[in-house]
Every structure is written in structure tokens, then in C-alpha cells.
Protein backbone atom coordinates (compact mmCIF):
# COMPACT_ATOMS: atom_id res chain seq x y z
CA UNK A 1 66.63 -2.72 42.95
CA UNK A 2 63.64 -2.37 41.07
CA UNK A 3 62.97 1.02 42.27
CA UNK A 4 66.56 1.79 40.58
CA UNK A 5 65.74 0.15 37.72
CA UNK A 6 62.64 2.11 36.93
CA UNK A 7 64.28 5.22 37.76
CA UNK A 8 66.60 4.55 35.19
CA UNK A 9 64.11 3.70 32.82
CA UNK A 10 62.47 6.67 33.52
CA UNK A 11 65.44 8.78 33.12
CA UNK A 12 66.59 7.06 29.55
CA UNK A 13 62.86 7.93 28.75
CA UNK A 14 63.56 11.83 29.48
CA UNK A 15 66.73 11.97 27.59
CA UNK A 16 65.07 10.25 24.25
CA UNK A 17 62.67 12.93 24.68
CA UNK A 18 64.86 15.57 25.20
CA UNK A 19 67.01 14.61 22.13
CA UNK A 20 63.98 14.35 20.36
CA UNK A 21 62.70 17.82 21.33
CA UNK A 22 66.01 19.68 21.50
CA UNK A 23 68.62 17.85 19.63
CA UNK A 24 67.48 16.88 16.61
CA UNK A 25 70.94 17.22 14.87
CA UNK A 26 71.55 13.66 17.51
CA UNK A 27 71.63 10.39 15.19
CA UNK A 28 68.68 8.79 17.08
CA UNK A 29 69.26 5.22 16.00
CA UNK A 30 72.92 5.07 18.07
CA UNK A 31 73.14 3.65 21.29
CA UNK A 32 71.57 5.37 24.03
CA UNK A 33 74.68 5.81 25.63
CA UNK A 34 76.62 7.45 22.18
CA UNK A 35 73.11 9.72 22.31
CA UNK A 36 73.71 11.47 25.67
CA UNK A 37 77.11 11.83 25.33
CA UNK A 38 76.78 13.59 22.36
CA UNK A 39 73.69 15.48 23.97
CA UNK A 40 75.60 16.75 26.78
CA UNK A 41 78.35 17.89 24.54
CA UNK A 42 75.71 19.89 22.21
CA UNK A 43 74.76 21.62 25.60
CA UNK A 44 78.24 22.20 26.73
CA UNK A 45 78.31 24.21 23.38
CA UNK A 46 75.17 26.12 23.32
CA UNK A 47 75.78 26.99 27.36
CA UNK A 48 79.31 29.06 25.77
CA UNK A 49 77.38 30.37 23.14
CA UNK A 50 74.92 31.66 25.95
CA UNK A 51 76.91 33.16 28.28
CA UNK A 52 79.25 34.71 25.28
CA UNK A 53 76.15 36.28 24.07
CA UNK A 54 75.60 37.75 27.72
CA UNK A 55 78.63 39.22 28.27
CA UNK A 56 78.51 40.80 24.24
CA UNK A 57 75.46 42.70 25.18
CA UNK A 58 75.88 43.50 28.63
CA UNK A 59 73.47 41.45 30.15
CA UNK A 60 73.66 39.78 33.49
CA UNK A 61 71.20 36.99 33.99
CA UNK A 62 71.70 37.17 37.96
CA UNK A 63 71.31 33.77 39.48
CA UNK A 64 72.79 30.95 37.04
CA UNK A 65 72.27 28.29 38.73
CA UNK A 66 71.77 24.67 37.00
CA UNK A 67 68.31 24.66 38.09
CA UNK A 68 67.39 28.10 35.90
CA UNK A 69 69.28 26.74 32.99
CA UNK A 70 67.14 24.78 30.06
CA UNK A 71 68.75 21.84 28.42
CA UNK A 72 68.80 24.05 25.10
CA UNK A 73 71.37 26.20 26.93
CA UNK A 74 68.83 28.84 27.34
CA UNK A 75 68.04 30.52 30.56
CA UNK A 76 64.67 29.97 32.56
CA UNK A 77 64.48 32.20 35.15
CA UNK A 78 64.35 36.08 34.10
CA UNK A 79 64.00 37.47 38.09
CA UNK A 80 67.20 39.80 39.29
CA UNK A 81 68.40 40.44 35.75
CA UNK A 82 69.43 44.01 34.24
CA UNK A 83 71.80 45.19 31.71
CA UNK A 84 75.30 46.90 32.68
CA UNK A 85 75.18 50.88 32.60
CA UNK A 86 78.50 52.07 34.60
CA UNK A 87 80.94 48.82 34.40
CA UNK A 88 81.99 46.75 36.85
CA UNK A 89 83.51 43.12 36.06
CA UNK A 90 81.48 42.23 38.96
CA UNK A 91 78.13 44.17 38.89
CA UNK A 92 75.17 42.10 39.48
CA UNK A 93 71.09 43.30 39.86
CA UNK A 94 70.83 40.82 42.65
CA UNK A 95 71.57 42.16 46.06
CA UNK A 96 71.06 39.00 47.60
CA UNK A 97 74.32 37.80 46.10
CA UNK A 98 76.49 39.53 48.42
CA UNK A 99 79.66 37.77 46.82
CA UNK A 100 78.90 38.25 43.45
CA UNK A 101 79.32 35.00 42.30
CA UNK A 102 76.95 35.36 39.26
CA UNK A 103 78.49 38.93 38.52
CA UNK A 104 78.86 40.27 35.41
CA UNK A 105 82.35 38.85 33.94
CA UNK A 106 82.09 36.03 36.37
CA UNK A 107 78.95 34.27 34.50
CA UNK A 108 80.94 32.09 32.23
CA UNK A 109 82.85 30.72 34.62
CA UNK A 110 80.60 31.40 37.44
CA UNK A 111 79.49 27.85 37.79
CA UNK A 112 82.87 26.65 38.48
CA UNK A 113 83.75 24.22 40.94
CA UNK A 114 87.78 24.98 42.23
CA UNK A 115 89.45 21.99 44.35
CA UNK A 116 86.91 19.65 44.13
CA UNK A 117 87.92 16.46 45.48
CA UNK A 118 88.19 12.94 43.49
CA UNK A 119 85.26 11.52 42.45
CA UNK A 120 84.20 7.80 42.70
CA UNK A 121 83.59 6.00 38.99
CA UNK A 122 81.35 3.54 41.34
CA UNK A 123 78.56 6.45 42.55
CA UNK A 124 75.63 6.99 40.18
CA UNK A 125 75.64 10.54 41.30
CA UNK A 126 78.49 12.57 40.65
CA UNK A 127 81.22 12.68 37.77
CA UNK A 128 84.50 11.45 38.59
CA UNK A 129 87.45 13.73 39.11
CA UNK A 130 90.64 12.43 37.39
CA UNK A 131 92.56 15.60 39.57
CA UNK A 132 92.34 17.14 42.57
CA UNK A 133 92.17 20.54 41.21
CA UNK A 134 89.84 20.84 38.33
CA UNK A 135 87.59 23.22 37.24
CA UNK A 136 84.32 21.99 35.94
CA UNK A 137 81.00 24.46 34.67
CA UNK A 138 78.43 23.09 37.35
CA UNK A 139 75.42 23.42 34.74
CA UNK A 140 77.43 21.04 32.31
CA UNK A 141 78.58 18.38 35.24
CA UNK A 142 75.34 18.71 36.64
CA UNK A 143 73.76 17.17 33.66
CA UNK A 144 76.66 15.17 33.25
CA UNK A 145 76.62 13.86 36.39
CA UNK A 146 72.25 12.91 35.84
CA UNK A 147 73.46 10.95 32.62
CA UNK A 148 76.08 8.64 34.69
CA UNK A 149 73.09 5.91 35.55
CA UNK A 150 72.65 5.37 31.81
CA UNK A 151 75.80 3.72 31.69
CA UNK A 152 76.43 0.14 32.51
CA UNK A 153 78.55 -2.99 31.37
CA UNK A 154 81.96 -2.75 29.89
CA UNK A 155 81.47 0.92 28.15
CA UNK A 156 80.46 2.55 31.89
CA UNK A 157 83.75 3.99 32.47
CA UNK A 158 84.71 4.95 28.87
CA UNK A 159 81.65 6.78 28.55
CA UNK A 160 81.85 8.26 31.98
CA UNK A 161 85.24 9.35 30.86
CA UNK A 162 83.73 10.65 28.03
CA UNK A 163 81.37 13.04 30.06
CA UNK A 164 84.25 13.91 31.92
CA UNK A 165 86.39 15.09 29.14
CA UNK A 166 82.96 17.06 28.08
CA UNK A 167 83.27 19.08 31.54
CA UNK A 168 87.02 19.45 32.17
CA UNK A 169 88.19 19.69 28.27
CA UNK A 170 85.75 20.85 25.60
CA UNK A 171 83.78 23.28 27.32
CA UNK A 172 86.48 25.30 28.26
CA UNK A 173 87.83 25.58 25.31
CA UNK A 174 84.47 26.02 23.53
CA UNK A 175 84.05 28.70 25.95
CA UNK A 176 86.90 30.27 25.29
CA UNK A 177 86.93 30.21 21.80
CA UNK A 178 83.33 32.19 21.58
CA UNK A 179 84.92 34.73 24.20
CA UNK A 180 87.81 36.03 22.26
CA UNK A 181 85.64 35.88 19.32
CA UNK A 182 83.36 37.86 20.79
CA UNK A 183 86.22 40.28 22.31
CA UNK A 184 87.70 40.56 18.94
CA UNK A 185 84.74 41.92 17.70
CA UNK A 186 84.40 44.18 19.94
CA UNK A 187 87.82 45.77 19.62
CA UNK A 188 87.39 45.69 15.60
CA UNK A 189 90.70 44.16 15.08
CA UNK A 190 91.44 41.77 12.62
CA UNK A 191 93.19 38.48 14.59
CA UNK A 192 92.64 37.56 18.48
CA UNK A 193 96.29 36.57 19.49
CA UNK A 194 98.44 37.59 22.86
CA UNK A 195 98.68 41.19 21.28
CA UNK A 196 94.70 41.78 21.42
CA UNK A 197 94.51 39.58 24.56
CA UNK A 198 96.91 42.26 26.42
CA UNK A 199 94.82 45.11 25.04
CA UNK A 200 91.61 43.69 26.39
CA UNK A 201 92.88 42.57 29.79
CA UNK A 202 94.49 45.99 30.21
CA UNK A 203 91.29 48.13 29.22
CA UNK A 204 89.15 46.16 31.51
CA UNK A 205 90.59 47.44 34.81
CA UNK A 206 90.72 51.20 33.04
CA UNK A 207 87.29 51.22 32.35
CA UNK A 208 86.66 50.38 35.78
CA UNK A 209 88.61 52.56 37.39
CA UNK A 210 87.18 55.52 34.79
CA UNK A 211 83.94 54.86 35.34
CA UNK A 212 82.83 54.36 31.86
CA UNK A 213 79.97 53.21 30.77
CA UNK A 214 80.14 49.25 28.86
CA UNK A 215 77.49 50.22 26.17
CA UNK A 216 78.37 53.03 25.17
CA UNK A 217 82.27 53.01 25.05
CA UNK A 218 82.20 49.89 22.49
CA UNK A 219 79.93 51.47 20.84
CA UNK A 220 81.76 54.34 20.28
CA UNK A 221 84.68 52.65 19.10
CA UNK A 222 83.08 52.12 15.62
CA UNK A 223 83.38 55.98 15.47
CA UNK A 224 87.66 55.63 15.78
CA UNK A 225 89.02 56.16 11.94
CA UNK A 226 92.34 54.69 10.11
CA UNK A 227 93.34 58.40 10.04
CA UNK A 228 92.65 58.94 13.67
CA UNK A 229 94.48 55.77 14.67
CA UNK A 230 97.17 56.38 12.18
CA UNK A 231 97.97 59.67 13.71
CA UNK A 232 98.10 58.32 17.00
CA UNK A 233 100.49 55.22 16.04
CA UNK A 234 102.95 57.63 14.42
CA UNK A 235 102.79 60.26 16.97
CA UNK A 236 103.70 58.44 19.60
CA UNK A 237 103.09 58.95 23.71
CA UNK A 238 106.37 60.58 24.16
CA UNK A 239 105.73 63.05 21.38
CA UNK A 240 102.72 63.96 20.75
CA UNK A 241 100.11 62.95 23.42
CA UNK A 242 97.11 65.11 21.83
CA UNK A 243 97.22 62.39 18.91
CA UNK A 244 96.09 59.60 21.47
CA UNK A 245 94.10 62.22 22.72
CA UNK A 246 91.26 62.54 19.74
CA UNK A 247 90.66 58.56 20.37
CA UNK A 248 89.94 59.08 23.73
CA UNK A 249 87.50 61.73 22.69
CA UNK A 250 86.12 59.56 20.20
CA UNK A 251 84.63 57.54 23.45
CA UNK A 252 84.22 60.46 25.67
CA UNK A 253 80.28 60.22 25.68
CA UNK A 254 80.81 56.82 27.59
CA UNK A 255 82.43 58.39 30.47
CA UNK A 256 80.40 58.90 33.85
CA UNK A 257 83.05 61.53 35.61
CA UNK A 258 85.77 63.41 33.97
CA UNK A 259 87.46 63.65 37.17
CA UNK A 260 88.23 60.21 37.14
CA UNK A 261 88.77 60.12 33.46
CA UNK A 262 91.64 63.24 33.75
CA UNK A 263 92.71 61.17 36.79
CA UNK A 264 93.70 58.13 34.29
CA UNK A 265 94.88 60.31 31.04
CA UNK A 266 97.88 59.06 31.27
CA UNK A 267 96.92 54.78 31.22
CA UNK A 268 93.96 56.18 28.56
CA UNK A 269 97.03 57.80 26.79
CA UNK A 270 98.96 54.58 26.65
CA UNK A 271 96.24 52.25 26.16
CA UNK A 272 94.90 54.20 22.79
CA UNK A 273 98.47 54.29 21.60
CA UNK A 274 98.66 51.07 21.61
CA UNK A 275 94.98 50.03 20.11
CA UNK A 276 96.04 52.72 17.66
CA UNK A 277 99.05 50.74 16.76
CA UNK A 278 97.28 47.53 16.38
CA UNK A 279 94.14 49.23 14.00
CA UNK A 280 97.44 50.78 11.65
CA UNK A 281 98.86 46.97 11.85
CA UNK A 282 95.95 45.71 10.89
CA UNK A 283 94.73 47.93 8.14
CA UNK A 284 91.20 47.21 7.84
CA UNK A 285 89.14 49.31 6.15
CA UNK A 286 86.94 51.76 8.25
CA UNK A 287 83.92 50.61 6.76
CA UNK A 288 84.69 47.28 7.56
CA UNK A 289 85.62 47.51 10.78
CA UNK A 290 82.93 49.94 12.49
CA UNK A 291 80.28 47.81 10.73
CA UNK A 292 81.66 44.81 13.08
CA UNK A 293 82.23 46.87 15.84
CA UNK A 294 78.28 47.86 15.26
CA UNK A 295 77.00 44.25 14.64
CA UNK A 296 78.82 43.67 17.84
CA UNK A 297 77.94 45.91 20.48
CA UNK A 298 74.28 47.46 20.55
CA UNK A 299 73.79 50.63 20.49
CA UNK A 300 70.43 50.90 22.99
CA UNK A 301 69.97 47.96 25.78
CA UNK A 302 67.04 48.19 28.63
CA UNK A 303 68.40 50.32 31.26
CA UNK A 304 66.00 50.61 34.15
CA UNK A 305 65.96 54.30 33.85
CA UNK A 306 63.92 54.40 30.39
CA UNK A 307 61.20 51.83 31.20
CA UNK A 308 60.47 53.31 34.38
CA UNK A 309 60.16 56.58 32.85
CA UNK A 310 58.04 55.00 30.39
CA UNK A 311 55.56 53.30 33.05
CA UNK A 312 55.24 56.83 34.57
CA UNK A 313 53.84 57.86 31.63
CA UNK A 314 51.95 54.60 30.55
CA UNK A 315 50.18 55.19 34.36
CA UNK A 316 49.12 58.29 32.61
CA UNK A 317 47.66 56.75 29.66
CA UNK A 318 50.77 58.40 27.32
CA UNK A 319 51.90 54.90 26.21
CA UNK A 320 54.31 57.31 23.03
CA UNK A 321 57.44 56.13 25.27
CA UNK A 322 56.70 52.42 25.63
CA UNK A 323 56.22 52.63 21.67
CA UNK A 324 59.78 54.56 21.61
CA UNK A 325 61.02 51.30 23.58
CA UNK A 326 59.38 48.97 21.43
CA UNK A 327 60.92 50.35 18.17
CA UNK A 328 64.65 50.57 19.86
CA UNK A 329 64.45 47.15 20.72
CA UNK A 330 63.22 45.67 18.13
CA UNK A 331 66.37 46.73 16.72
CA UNK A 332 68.85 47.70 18.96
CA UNK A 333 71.64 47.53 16.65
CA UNK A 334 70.66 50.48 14.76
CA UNK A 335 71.30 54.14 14.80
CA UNK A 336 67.69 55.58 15.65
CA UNK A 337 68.66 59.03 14.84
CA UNK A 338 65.36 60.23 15.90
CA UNK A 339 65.63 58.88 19.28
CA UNK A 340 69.50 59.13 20.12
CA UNK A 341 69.67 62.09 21.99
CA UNK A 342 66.95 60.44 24.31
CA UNK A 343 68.42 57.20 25.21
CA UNK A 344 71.72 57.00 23.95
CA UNK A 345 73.34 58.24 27.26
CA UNK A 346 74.19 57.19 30.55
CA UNK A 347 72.14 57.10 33.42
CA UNK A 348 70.35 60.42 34.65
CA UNK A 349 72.29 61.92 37.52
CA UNK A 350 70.97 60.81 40.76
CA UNK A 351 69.46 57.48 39.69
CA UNK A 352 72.56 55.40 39.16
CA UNK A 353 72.21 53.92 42.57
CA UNK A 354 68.20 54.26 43.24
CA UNK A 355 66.78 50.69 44.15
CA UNK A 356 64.17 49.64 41.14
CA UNK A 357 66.16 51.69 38.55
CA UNK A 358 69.54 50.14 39.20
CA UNK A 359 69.56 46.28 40.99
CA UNK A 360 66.51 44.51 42.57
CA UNK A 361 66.06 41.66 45.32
């Protein structure tokens, strides 16, 4: 017993630290109890904000587990990451994940626990399941679940309940919130409802199946006009396919074969017709819009390609492309006009699948 009792101190120790150290926004004078609570719930946050930012960029951290996640939200552990080049909702650097469970469009809901049984209220080490099929973020319940022998006396289950609601109810919909933010940025358009939510969830298996590359084809968005999408809307698949046409040209740089882009004309046909409709619906001005679409999606990200062309050179004591690097990303939002024709592009032929330059173990 007294063994549990200093662990506990020990642990209500940690988390006035923590909130101390990382959660300063935390009344400190409340309750211990009302304290962690609210700290798990700030984390439940800043983990969607996280991830969001991931998938905004590109980026795929490679191994989320709880124990690479900081109680800031941040990430830890910087081993099998890498940026998306050709996309795949499932890509991952790590080749040890054979399943992908920390792919790409899988990281924020990659720590998700499906069918987990009921919980006990009475165990001091895991959170209580009011269902037998809920879905919980395993870096939020983990920490959830570490906070449960703070609570004792009358308030234990309300503030277990609490925590619960945390995991099952408000990170969810914090996450989703910051996703279709993020995805409405992307797109440029002006409200996410179940109009942009069908235009994203039917461009994601077309980009796939194009082989298009995630960087670039946002990017290239911003280059779309009110004319150009105006022209489209009014033309019409049926009559005049060429108007849909210029938009997909608009993003043609993004594409990694042409035989598999001609091979899905038709769904690109369709799909621009109808993002054309929405942009003429919308009527944002183009100024406006491509500046989002630009303070949304970068226009240069670390592909393996360029730094390992630039540490061939650095080995040769020419350190002109690490500097190149260094000024891109120190800014990778904007335009480098000097440097586009170098690194704004897809991957070299022949190294899209060369170990080093595209995943690592």
C-alpha cells in the first residue's frame, strides 16, 4: 500500500510539473484532479493540431507510437520519417511497418483502438469503455489512462468519465475539425460542407491511381483562375471537354506518367468540372484564393533526392547545394524563382524506389 501510495505521489508530482512546464494556460490553484483533466484535454488538442499539420505538408512521422509522442503534442522520435513525393494514402518511409499502420493518411487516426472491450472503472490502469465498439487515439488514452490513479473519493468516476469523454468525444471532433480546415485550404474553396467533402474524397483515389505527385498538384492549384474555372463550369463535360481540360493542365507538372494520367481523362474530366463548379459558386477572388492555397501547401519539402545530391557534393567540399537547401527551407512557402527549375519537380527517373532516397529501416 505504501508502495502505491508513493507512486501516486510521485505521479501527481510529474503532472504539477508538467502543467507547470507545458500548460501554463492550466489554472494551477484548482484541484489536482480539475488540473489533469484539463491537461489531457489541452493535449488531445495540440495532438490534432499535430497530425493536421502532418498531413498539410506531406510529412509522415513513421512510427507514432505513444512512447515517441511529447506531452506538448510534439513528436520525439525523428528516425523512419520522409516527406510524400508520388502519393499514396498509405505510403510510409518505414519498411519495417509492413501493414502500414502509421501510413501517410492513416496517422491521425493511426493510434486507434477498434473493438476494444469494456473497461473496468475499478483498475488503475486502463480507461473504461462505456461501448463495446469505440474508437479511442491510443496517445490520448494512454495518458488518460496514467492520470486514472489521481482520482479517488466520490469525484473518481466523474472525472474518469471525464477522461473518457476526452478520448471517445472531443478529440475526434477536434480532429476533425482541423482536418477539413486544413482540406479546405487546400482546395481554395470558400466553406467545407458535404459538397467539398465529396470533392476531396473523390480526388484522393484519382490521384492515386494517376500517380501524381501530393506537393506539387496542391500546389499547382493556386495557378487555376476564375476565368479558367468559369469556362469549365459553363462548358460542361458533355460539351465541351477541352474546357475541363486547361485545369487539368494547370496541374500537369504534378503528374509522374501520362499514361496513367490519359488512362483517367475521363474521372480528371469530371472531377475538374465539378471543382470548377464549386470555385464559380464560390466566387472568390483569385488573389484571394491562390494566396490560401499557397499559405497552405508548400511549395519545396525535403525529398531524399536533393539532400543526397547535396551530401555528394558537400563530400566534395562544394557545400553551394546544402546552402540552396538551407534558403528553400527556411522558407518553403515561397516561390524561389531562382531555384524552381531545380527542385520544384518530381523525383529524378530511376530513384523513386532506390533505398536511402525513397524509405529507410
Amino acid at each position: 500500500m505504501r508502495k502505491e501510495e508513493g507512486a501516486a505521489e510521485k505521479l501527481a508530482e510529474f503532472v504539477r510539473y508538467a502543467i507547470g512546464r507545458e500548460f501554463p494556460e492550466i489554472d494551477g490553484t484548482a484541484p489536482l484532479a480539475t488540473q489533469a483533466i484539463e491537461m489531457l484535454r489541452a493535449f488531445a488538442r495540440r495532438q490534432a493540431e499535430t497530425v493536421t499539420a502532418w498531413v498539410r505538408v506531406g510529412y509522415v512521422q513513421g512510427n507514432m507510437n505513444s512512447d515517441n509522442c511529447l506531452l506538448s503534442g510534439r513528436t520525439m522520435d525523428y528516425g523512419p520519417f520522409g516527406f510524400v513525393e508520388e502519393y499514396s494514402e498509405l505510403w510510409t518511409p518505414f519498411t519495417s511497418d509492413m501493414e502500414a499502420k502509421f501510413g501517410f493518411e492513416r496517422q491521425p487516426l493511426a493510434a486507434q483502438v477498434r473493438n476494444a472491450p469494456p473497461r473496468s472503472v475499478s483498475t488503475t490502469t486502463t480507461l473504461p469503455s462505456h461501448s463495446r465498439s469505440f474508437l479511442a487515439q491510443v496517445n490520448v488514452m494512454t495518458l488518460g489512462r496514467a492520470l486514472i490513479p489521481l482520482f479517488d473519493g466520490d469525484g473518481r468516476e466523474e472525472a474518469i468519465d471525464a477522461l473518457q469523454s476526452i478520448v471517445q468525444e472531443e478529440y475526434p471532433a477536434a480532429l476533425k475539425a482541423s482536418m477539413d480546415e486544413m482540406r479546405r485550404a487546400k482546395l481554395g474553396i470558400a466553406v467545407w460542407d458535404d459538397g467539398a467533402d465529396a470533392l476531396w474524397k473523390a480526388l484522393r483515389p484519382l490521384m492515386a491511381k494517376s500517380a501524381v505527385d501530393f506537393v506539387i498538384f496542391f500546389r499547382q492549384l493556386a495557378s487555376i483562375t476564375n476565368a479558367d474555372a468559369a469556362a469549365a463550369a459553363a462548358a460542361g463535360l458533355s460539351d465541351d471537354a477541352a474546357a475541363a481540360d486547361v485545369l487539368l493542365e494547370r496541374v500537369s507538372p504534378s503528374f509522374y506518367s501520362e499514361e496513367s494520367a490519359r488512362e483517367a481523362q475521363g474521372e480528371w474530366r469530371e472531377w475538374f468540372a465539378a471543382y470548377a463548379r464549386r470555385l464559380a459558386a464560390d466566387g472568390r477572388p483569385d488573389g484571394e484564393r491562390s494566396a490560401e492555397i499557397r499559405r497552405t501547401s508548400p511549395k519545396y519539402t525535403p525529398r531524399e533526392w536533393m539532400l543526397a545530391e547535396a551530401y555528394r557534393a558537400a563530400e566534395k567540399s562544394d557545400f553551394g547545394p546544402l546552402e540552396e537547401l538551407a534558403a528553400l527551407f527556411r522558407a518553403p512557402f515561397d516561390e524561389h524563382p531562382e531555384l524552381e527549375a531545380k527542385y520544384y519537380r518530381r523525383a529524378p527517373h530511376g530513384q523513386a524506389k532506390v533505398g536511402g532516397l525513397s524509405y529507410f529501416s
